[in-house]
C-alpha atoms as a PDB file:
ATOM      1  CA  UNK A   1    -144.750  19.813 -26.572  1.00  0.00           C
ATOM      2  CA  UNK A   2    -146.475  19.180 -30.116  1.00  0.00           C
ATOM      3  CA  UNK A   3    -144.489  18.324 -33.117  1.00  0.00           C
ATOM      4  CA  UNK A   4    -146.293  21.787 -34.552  1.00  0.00           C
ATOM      5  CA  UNK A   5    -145.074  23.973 -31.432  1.00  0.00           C
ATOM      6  CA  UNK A   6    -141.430  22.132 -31.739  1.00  0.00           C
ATOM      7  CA  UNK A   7    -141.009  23.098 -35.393  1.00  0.00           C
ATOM      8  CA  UNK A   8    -142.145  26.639 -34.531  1.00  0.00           C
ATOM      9  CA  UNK A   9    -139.241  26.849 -32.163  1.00  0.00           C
ATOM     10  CA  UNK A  10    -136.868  25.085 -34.518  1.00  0.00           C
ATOM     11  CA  UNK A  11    -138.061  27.897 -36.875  1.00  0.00           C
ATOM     12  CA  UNK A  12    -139.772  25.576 -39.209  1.00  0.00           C
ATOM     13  CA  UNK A  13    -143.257  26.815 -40.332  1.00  0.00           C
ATOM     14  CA  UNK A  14    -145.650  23.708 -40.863  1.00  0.00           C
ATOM     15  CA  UNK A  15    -147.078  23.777 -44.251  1.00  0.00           C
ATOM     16  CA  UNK A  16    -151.062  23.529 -44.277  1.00  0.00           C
ATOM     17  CA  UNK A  17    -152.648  20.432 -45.260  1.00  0.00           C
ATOM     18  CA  UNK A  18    -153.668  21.340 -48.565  1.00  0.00           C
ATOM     19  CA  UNK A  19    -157.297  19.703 -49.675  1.00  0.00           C
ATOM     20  CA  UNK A  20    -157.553  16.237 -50.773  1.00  0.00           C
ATOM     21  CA  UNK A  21    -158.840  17.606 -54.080  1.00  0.00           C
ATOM     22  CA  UNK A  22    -156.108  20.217 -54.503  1.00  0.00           C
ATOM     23  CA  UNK A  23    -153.889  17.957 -53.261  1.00  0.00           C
ATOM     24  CA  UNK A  24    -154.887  14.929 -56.158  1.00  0.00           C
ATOM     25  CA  UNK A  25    -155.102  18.219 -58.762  1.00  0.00           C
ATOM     26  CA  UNK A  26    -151.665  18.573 -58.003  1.00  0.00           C
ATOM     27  CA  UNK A  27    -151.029  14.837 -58.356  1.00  0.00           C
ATOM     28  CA  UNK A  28    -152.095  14.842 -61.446  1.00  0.00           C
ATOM     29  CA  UNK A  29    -150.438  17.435 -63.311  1.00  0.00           C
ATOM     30  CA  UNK A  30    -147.179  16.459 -62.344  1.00  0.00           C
ATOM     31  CA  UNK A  31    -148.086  12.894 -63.206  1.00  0.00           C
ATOM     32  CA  UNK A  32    -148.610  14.263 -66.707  1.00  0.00           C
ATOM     33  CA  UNK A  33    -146.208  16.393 -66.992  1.00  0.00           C
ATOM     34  CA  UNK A  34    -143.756  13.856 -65.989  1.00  0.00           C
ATOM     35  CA  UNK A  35    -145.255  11.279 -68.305  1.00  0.00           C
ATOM     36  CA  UNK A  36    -144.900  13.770 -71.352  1.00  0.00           C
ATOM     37  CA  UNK A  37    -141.576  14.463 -70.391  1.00  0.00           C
ATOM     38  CA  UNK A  38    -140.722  10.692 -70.636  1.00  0.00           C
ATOM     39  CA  UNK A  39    -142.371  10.020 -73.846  1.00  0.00           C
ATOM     40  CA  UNK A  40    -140.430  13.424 -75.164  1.00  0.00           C
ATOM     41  CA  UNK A  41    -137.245  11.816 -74.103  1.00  0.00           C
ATOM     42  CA  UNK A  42    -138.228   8.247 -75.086  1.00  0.00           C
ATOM     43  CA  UNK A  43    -139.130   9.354 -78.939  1.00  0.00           C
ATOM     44  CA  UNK A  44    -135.959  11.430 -79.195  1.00  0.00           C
ATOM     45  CA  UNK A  45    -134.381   8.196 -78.191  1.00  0.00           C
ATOM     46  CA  UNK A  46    -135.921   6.689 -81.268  1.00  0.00           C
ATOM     47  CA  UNK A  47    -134.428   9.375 -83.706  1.00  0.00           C
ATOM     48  CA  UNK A  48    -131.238   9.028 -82.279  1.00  0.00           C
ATOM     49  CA  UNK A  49    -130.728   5.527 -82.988  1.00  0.00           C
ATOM     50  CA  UNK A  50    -132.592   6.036 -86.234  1.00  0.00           C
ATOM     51  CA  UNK A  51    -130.254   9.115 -87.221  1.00  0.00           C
ATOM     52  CA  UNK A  52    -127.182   6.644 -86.348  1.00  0.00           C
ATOM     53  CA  UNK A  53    -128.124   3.488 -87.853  1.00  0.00           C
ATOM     54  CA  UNK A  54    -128.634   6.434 -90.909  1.00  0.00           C
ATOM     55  CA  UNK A  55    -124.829   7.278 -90.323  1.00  0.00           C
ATOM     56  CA  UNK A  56    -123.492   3.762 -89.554  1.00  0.00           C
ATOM     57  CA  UNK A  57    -125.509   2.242 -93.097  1.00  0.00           C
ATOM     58  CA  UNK A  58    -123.540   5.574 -94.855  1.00  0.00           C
ATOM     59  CA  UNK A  59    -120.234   4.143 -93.632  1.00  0.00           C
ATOM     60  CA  UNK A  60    -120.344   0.894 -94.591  1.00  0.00           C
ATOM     61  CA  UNK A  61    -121.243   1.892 -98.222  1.00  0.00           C
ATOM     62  CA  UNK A  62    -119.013   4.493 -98.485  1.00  0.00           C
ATOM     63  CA  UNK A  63    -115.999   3.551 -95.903  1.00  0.00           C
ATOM     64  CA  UNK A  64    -113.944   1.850 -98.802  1.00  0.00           C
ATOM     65  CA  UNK A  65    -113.956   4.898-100.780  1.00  0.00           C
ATOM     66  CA  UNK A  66    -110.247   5.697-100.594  1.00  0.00           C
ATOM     67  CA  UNK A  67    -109.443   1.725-101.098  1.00  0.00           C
ATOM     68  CA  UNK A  68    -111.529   2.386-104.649  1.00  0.00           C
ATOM     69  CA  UNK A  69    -110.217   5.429-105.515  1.00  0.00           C
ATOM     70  CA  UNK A  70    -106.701   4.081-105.381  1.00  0.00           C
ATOM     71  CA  UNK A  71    -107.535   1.125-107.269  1.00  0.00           C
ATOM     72  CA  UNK A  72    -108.791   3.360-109.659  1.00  0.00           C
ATOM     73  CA  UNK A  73    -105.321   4.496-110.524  1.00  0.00           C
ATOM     74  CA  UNK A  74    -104.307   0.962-111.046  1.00  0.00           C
ATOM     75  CA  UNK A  75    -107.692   0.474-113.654  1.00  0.00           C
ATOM     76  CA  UNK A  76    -106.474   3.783-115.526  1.00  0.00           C
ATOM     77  CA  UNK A  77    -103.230   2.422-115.876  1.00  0.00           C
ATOM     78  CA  UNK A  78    -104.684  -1.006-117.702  1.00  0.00           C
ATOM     79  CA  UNK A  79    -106.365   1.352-120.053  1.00  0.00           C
ATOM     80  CA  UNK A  80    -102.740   2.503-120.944  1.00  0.00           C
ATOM     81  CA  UNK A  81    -100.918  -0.560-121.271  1.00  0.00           C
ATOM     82  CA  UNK A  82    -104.038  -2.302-123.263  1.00  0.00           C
ATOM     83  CA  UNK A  83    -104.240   1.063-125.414  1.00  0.00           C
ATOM     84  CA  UNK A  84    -100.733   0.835-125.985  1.00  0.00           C
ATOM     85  CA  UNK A  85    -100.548  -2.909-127.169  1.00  0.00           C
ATOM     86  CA  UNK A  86    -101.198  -4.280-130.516  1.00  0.00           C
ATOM     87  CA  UNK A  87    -104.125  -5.628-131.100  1.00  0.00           C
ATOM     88  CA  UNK A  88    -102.854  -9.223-132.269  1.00  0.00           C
ATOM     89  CA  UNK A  89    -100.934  -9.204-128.772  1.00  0.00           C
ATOM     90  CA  UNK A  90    -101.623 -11.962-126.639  1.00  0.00           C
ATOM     91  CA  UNK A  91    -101.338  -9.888-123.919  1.00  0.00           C
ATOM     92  CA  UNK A  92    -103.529  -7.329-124.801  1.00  0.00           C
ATOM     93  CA  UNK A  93    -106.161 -10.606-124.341  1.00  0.00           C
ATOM     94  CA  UNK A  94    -104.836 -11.340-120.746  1.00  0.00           C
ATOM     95  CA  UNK A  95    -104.613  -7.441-119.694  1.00  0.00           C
ATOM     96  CA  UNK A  96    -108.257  -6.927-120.602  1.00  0.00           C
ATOM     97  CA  UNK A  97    -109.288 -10.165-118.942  1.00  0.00           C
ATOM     98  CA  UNK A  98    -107.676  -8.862-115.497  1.00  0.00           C
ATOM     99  CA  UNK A  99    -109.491  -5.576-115.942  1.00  0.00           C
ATOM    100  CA  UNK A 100    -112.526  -6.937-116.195  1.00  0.00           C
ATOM    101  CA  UNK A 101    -111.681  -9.305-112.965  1.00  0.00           C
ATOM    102  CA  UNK A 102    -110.832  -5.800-111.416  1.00  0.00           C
ATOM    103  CA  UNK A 103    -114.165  -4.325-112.628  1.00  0.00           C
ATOM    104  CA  UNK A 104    -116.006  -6.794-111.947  1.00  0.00           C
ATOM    105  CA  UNK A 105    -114.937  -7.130-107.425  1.00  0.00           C
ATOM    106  CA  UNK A 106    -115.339  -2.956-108.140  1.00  0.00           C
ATOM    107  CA  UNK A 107    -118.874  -4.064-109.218  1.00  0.00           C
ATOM    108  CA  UNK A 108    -119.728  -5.724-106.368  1.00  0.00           C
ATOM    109  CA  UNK A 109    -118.576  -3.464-104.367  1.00  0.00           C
ATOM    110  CA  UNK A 110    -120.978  -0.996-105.566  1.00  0.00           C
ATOM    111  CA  UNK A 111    -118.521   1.460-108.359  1.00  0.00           C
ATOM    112  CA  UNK A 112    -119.716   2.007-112.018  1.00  0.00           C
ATOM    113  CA  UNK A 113    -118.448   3.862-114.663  1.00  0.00           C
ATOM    114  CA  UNK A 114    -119.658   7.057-115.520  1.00  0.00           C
ATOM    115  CA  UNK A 115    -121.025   7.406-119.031  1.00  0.00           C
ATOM    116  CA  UNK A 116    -119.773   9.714-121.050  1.00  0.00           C
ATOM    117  CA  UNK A 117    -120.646   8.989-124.749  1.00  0.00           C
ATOM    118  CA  UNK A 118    -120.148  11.489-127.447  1.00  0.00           C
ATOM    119  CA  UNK A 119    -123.193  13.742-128.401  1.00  0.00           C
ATOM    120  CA  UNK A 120    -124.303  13.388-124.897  1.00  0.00           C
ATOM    121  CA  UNK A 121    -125.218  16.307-123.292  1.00  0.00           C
ATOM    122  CA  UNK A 122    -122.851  17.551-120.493  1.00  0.00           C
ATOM    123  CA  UNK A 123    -123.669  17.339-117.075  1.00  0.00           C
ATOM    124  CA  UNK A 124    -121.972  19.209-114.530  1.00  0.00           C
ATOM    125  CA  UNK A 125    -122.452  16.918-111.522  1.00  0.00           C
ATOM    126  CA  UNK A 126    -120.882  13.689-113.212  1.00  0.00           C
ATOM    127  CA  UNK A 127    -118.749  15.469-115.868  1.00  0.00           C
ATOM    128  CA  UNK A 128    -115.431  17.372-115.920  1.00  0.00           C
ATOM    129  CA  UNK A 129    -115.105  20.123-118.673  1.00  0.00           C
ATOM    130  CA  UNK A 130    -111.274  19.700-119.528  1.00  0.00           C
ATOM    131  CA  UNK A 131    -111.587  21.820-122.962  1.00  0.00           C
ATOM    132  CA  UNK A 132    -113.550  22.874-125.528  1.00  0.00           C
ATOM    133  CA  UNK A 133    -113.250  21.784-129.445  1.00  0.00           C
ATOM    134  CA  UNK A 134    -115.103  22.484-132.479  1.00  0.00           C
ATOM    135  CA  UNK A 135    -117.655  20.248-133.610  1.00  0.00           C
ATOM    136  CA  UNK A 136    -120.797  19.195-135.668  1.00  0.00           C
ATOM    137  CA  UNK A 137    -122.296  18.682-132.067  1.00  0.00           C
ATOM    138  CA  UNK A 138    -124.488  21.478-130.105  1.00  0.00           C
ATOM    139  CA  UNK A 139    -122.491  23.233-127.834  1.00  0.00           C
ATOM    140  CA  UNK A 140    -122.554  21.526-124.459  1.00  0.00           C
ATOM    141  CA  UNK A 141    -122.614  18.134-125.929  1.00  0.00           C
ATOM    142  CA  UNK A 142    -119.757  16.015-125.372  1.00  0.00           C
ATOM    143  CA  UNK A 143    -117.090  15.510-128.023  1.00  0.00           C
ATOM    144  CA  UNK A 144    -114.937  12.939-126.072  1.00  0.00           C
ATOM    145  CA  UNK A 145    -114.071  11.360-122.921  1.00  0.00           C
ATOM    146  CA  UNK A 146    -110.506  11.674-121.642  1.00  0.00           C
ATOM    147  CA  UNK A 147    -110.884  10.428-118.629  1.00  0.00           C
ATOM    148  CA  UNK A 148    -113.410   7.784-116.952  1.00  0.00           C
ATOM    149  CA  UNK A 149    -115.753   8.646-113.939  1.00  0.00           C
ATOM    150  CA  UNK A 150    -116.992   6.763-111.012  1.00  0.00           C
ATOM    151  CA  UNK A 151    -119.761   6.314-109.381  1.00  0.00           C
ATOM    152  CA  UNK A 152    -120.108   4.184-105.799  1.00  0.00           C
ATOM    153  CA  UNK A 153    -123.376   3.386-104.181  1.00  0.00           C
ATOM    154  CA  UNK A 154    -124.677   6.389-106.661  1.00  0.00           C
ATOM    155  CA  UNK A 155    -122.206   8.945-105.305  1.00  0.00           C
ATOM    156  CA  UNK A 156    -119.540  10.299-107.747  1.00  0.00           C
ATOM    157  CA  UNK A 157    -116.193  10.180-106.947  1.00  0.00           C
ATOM    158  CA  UNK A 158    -114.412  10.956-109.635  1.00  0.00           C
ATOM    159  CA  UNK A 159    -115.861  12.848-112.497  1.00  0.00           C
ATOM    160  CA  UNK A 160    -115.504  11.982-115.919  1.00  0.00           C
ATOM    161  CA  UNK A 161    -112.944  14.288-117.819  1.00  0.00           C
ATOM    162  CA  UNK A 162    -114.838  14.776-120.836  1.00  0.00           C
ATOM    163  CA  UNK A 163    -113.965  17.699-123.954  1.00  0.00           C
ATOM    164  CA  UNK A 164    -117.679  19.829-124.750  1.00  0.00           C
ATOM    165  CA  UNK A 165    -118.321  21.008-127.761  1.00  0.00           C
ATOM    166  CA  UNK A 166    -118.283  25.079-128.433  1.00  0.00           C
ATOM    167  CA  UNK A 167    -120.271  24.596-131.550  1.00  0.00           C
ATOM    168  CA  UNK A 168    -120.114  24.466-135.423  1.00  0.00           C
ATOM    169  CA  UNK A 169    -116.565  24.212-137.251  1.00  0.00           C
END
């Protein structure tokens, strides 16, 4: 008995022996299409570790972005205790001198302040409208600051509190 006859009995149909041509055709395509499929999988790959690398760079710059923000408080409150001193106080001297150490590791750490001078024009996505006053100033300029902003690695995080002007006396 032939292997052909014993599949027939089995109930296996042989498949016919396609031609070598048809046969290497077929080869071929799949060959391809496998290969596109690879470099499909290896370039989104790529932009995966790109895209994390992307996320991973964001959270080292930003991951100490409560620490700052509560050391902020602690910078606000120098601003009150040298703002309530004389000015002939030696420790007025000393307070200022530890802010500045304070600004300074905020510095390298990547936080600035937030200008906010009077006159300036205000500006929505680094300034907080806390009021409005009269003055000599167009309306929309700043009048004064009230409260300082910061910025860290360019992103705000706190706004500065600033009064606008609402126009002539």
């Amino acid at each position: 008995m032939t292997d052909d006859t014993n599949k027939k009995e089995n109930g296996i149909e042989p498949t016919p022996i396609a031609a070598p041509a048809d046969a290497l055709t077929e080869c071929e395509r799949l060959r391809d299409e496998y290969l596109d499929g690879w470099k499909r999988a290896k370039a989104d790959l790529a932009n995966y570790k790109k895209e994390e690398m992307e996320r991973f760079a964001a959270v080292i710059k930003f991951g100490n972005e409560a620490l700052v923000k509560e050391l902020l408080i602690v910078l606000d409150s120098f601003d009150l205790g040298i703002a309530a001193l004389e000015d002939a106080n030696p420790a007025k001297h000393g307070m200022r001198l530890i802010e500045s150490q304070l600004l300074e590791i905020l510095k390298r750490q990547g936080v600035e302040r937030i200008t906010a001078s009077p006159g300036e024009q205000f500006d929505p996505s680094k300034h907080e409208a806390v009021g409005e006053a009269p003055s000599e100033s167009p309306p929309g300029a700043i009048v004064e600051e009230v409260g300082r902003g910061y910025v860290i690695s360019g992103k705000v995080i706190r706004a500065s509190r600033v009064i606008i002007s609402k126009g002539q006396k």
